[in-house]
PDB file of N, CA and C in Angstrom:
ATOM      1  N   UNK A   1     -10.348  -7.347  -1.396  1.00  0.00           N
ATOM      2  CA  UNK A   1     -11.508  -7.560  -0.555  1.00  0.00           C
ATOM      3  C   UNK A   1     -11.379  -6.763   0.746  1.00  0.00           C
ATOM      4  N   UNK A   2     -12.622  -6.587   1.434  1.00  0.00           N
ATOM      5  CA  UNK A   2     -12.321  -5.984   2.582  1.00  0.00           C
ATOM      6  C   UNK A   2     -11.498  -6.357   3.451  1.00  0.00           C
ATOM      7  N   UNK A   3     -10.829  -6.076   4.462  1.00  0.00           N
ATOM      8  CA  UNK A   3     -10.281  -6.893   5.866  1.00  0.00           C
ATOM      9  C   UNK A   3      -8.553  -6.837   5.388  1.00  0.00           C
ATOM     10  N   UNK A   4      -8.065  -7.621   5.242  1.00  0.00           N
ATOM     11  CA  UNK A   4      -6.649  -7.932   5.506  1.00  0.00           C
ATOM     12  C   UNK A   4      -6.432  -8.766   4.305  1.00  0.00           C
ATOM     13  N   UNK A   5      -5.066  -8.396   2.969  1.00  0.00           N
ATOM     14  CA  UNK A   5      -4.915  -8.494   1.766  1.00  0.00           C
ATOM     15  C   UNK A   5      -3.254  -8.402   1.849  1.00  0.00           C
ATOM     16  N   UNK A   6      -2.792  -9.255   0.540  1.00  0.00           N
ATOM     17  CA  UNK A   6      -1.415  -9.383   0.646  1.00  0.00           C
ATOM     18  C   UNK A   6      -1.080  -8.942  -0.820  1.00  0.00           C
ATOM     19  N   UNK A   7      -0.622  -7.870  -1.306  1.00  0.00           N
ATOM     20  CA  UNK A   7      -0.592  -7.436  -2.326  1.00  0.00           C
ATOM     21  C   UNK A   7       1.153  -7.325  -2.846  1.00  0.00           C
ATOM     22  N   UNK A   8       1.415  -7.497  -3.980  1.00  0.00           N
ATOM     23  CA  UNK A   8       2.758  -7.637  -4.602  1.00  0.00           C
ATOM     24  C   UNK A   8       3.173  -6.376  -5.517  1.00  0.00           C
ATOM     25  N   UNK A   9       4.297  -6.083  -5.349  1.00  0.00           N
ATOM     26  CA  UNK A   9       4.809  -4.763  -5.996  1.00  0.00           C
ATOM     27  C   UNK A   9       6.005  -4.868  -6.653  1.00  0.00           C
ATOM     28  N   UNK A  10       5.469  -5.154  -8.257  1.00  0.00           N
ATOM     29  CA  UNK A  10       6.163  -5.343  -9.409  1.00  0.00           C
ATOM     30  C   UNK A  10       6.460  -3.923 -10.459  1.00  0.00           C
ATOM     31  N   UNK A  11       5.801  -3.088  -9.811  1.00  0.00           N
ATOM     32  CA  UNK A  11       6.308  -1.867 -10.822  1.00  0.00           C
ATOM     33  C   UNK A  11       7.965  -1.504 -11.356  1.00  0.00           C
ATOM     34  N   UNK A  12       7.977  -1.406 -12.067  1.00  0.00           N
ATOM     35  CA  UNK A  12       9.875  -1.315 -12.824  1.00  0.00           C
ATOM     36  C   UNK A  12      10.753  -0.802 -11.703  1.00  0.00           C
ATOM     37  N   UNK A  13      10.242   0.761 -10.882  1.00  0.00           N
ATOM     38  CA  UNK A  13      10.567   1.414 -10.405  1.00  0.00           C
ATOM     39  C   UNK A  13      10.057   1.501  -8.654  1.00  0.00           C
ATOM     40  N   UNK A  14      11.161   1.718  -8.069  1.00  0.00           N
ATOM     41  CA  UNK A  14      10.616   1.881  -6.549  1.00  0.00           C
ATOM     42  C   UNK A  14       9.694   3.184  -6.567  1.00  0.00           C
ATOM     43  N   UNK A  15       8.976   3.129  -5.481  1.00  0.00           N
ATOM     44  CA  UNK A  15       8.027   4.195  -5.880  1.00  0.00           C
ATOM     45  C   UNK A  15       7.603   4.688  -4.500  1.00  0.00           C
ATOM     46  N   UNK A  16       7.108   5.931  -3.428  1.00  0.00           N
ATOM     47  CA  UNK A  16       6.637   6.281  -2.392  1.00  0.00           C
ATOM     48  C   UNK A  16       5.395   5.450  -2.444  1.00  0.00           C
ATOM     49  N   UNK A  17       4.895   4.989  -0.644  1.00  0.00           N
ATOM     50  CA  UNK A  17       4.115   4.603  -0.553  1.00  0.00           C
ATOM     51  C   UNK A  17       2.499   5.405  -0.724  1.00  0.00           C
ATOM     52  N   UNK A  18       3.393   6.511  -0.863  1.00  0.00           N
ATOM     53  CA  UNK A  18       1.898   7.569  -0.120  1.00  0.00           C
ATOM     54  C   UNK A  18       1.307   7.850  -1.729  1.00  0.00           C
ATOM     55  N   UNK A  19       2.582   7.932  -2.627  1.00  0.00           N
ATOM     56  CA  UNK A  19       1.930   8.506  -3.945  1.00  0.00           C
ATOM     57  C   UNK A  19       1.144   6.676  -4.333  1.00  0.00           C
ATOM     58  N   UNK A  20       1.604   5.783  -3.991  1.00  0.00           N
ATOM     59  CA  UNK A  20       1.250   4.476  -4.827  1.00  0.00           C
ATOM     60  C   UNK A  20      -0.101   3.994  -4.527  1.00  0.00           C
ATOM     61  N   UNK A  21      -0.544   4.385  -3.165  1.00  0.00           N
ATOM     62  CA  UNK A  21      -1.856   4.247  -2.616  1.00  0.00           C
ATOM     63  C   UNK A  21      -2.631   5.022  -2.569  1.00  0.00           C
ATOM     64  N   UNK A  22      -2.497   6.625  -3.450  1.00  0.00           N
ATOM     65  CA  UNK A  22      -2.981   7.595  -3.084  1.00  0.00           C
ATOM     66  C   UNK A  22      -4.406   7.290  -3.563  1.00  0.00           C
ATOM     67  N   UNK A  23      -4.467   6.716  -4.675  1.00  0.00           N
ATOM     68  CA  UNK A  23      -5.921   6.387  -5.553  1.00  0.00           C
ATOM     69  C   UNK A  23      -7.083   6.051  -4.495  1.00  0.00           C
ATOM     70  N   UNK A  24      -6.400   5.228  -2.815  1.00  0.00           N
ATOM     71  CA  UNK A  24      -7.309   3.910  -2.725  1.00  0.00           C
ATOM     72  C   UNK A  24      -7.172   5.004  -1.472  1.00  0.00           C
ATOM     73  N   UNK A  25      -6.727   6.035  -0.924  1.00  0.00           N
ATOM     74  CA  UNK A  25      -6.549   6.660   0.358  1.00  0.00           C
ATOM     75  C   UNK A  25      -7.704   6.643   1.279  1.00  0.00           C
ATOM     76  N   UNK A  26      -9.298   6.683   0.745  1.00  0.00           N
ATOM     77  CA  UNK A  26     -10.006   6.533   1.563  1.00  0.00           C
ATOM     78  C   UNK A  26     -10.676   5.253   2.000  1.00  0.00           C
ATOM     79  N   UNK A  27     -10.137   4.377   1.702  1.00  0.00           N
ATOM     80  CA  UNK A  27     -10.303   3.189   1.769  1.00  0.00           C
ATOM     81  C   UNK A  27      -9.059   2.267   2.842  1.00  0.00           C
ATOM     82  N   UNK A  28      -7.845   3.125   2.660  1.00  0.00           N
ATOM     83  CA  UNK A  28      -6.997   1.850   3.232  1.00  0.00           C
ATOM     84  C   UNK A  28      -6.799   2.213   4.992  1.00  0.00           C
ATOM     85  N   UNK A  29      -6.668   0.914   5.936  1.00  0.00           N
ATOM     86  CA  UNK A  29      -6.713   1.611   7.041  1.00  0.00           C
ATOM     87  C   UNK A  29      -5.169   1.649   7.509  1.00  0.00           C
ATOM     88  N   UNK A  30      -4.255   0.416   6.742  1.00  0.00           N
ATOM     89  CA  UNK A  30      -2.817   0.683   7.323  1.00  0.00           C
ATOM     90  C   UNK A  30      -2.704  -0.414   6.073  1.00  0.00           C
ATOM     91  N   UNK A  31      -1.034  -0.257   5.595  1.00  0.00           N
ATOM     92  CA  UNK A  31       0.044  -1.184   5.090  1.00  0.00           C
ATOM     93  C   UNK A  31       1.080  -1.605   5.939  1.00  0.00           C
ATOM     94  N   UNK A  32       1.337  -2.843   5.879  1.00  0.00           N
ATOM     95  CA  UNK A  32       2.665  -2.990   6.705  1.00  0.00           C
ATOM     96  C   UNK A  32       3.691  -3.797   5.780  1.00  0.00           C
ATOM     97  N   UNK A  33       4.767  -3.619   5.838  1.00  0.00           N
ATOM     98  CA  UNK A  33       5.916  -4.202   5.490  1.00  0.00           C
ATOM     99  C   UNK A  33       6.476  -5.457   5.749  1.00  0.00           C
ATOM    100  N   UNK A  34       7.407  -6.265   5.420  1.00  0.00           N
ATOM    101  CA  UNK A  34       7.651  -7.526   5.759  1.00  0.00           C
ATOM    102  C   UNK A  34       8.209  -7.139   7.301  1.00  0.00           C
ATOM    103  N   UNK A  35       9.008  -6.208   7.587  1.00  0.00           N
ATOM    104  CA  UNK A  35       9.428  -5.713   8.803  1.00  0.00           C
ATOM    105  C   UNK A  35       8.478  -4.955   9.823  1.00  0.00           C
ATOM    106  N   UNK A  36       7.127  -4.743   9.750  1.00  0.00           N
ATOM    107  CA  UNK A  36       6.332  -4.536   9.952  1.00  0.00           C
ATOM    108  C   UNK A  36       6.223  -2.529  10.198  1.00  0.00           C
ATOM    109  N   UNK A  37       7.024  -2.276   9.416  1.00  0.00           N
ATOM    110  CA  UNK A  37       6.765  -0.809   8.997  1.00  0.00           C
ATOM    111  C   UNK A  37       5.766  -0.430   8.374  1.00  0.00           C
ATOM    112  N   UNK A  38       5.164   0.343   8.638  1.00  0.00           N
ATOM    113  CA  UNK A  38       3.850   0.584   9.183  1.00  0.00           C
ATOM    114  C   UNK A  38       3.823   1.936   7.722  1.00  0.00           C
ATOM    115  N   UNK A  39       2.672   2.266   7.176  1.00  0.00           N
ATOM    116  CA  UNK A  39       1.482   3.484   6.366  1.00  0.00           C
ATOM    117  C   UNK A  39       0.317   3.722   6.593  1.00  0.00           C
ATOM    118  N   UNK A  40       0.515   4.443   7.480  1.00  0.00           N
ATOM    119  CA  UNK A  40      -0.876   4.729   8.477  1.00  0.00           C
ATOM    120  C   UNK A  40      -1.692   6.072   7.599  1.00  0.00           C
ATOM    121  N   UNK A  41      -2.439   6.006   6.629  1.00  0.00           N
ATOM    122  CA  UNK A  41      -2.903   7.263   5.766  1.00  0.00           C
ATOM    123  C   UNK A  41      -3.693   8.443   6.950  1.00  0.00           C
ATOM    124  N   UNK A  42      -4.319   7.622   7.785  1.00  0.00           N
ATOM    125  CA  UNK A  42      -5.158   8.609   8.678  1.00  0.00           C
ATOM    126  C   UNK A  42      -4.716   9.534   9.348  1.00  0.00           C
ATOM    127  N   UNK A  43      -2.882   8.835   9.682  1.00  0.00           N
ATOM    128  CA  UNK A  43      -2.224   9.831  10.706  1.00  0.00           C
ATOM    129  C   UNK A  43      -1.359  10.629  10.076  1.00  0.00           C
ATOM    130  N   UNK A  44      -0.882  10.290   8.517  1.00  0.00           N
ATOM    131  CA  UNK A  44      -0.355  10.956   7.656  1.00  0.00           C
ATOM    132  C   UNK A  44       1.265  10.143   8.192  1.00  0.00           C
ATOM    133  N   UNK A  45       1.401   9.042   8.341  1.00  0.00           N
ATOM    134  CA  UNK A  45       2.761   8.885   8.880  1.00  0.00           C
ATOM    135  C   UNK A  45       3.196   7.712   7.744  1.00  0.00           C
ATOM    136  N   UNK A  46       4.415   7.814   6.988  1.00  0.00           N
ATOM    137  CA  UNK A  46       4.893   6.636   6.200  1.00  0.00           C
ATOM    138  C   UNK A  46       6.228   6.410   6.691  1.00  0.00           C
ATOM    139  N   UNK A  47       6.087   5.436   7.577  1.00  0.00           N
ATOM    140  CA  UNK A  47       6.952   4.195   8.017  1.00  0.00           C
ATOM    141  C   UNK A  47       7.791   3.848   6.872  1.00  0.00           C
ATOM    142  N   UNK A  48       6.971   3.344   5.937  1.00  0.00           N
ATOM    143  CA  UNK A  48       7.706   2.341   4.864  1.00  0.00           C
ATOM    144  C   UNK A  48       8.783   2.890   4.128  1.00  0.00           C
ATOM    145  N   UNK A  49       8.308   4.379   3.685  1.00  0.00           N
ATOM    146  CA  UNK A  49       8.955   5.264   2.751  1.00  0.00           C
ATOM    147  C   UNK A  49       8.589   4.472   1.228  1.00  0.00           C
ATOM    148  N   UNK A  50      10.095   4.110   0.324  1.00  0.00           N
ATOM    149  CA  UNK A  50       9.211   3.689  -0.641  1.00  0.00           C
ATOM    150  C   UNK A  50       9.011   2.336  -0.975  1.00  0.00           C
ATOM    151  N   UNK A  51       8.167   1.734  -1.737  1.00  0.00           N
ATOM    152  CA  UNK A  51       7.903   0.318  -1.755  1.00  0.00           C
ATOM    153  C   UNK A  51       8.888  -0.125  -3.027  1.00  0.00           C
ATOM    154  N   UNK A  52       9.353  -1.312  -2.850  1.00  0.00           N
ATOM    155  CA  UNK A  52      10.380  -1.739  -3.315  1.00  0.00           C
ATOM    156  C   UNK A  52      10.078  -2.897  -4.434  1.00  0.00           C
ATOM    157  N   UNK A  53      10.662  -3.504  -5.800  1.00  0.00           N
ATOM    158  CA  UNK A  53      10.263  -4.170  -6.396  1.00  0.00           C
ATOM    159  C   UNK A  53      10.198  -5.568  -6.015  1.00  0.00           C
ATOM    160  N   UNK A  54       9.584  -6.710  -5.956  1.00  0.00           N
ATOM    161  CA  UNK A  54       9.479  -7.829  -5.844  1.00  0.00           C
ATOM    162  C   UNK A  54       8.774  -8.198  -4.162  1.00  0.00           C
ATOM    163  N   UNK A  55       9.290  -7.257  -3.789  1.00  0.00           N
ATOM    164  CA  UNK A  55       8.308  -7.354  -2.216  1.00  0.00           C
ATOM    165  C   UNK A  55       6.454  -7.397  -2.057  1.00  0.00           C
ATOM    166  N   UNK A  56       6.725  -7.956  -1.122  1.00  0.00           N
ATOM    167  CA  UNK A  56       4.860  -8.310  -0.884  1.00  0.00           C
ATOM    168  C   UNK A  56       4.726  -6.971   0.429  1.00  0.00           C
ATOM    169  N   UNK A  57       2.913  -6.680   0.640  1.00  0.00           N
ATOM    170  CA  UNK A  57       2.828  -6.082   1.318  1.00  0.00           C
ATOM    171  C   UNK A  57       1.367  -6.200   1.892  1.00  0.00           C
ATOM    172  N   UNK A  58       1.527  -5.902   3.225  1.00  0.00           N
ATOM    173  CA  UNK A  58      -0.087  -6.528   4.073  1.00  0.00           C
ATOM    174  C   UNK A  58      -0.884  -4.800   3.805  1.00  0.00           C
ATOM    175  N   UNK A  59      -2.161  -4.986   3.077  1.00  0.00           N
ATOM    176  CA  UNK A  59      -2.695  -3.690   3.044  1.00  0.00           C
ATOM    177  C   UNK A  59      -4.511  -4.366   4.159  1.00  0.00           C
ATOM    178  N   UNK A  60      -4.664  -3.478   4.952  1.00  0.00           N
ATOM    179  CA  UNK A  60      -6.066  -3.709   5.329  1.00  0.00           C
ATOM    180  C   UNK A  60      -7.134  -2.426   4.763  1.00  0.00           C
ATOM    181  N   UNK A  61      -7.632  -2.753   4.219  1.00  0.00           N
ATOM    182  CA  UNK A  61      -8.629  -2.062   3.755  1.00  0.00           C
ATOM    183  C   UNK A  61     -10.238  -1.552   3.680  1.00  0.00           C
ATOM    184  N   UNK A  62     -11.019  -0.967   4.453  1.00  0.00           N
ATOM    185  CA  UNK A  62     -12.155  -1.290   5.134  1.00  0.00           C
ATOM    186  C   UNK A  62     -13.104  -1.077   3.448  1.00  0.00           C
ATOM    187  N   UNK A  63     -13.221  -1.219   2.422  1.00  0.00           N
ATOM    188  CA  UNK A  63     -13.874  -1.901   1.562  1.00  0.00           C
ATOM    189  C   UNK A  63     -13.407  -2.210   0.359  1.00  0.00           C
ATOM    190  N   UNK A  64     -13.856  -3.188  -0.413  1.00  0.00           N
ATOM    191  CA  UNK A  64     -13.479  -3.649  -1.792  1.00  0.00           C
ATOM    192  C   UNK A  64     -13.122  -2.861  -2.785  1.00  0.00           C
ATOM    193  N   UNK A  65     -11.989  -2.919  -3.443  1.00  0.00           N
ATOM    194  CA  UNK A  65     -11.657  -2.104  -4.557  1.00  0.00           C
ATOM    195  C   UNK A  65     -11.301  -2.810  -5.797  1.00  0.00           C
ATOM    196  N   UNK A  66     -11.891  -1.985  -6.512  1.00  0.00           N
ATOM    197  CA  UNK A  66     -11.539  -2.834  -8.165  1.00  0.00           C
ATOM    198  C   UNK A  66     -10.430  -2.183  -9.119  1.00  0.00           C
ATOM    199  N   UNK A  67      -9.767  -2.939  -9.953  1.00  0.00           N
ATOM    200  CA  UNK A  67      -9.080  -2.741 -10.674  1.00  0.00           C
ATOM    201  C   UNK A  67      -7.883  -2.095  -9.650  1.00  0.00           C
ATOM    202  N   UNK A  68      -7.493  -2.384  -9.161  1.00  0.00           N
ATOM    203  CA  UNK A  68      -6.419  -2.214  -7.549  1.00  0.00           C
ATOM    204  C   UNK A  68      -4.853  -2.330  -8.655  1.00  0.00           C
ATOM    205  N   UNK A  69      -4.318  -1.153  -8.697  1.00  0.00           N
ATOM    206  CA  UNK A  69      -2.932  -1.336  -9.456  1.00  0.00           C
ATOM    207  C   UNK A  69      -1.901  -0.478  -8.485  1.00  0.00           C
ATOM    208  N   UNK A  70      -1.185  -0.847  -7.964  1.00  0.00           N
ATOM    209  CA  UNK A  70      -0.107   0.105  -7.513  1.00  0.00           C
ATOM    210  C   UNK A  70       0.837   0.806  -8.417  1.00  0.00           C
ATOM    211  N   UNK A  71       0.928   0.632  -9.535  1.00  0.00           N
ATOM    212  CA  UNK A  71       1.949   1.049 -10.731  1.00  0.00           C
ATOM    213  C   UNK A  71       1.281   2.533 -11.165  1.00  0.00           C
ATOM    214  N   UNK A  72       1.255   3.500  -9.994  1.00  0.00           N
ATOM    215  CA  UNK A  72       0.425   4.871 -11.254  1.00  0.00           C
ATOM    216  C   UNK A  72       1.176   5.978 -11.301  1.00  0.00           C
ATOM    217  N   UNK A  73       2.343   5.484 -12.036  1.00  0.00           N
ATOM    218  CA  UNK A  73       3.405   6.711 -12.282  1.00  0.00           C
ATOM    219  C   UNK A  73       3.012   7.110 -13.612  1.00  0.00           C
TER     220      UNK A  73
END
């Protein structure tokens, strides 16, 4: 949904943040980490590096996206 979303990252494999969100890039406005490391797409800056299995992650997103998978290796 729009606004502020807590999304889970179960893919087998750790994976870059930048390739895992690339699908949703014009849509997301920041991710943050449990440590609050930051994926800012606008400024081109990844904080996070790569996202890790079993971890949760805060994505804000200024509109609704469907079928939302982080797994697109």
């Amino acid at each position: 949904d729009e606004g502020w979303n807590l999304v889970g990252f179960s893919c087998t494999n750790e994976l870059s943040a930048v390739l895992s969100f690339s699908p949703y890039i014009d849509d997301i406005i920041i991710v943050k980490d449990y440590l609050g490391n930051a994926y800012l797409p606008d400024w081109d800056f990844n904080g996070i590096g790569n996202l890790e299995r079993g971890f949760g992650y805060q994505i804000k997103i200024s509109d609704s996206i469907e079928d939302f998978n982080l797994c697109n290796e």
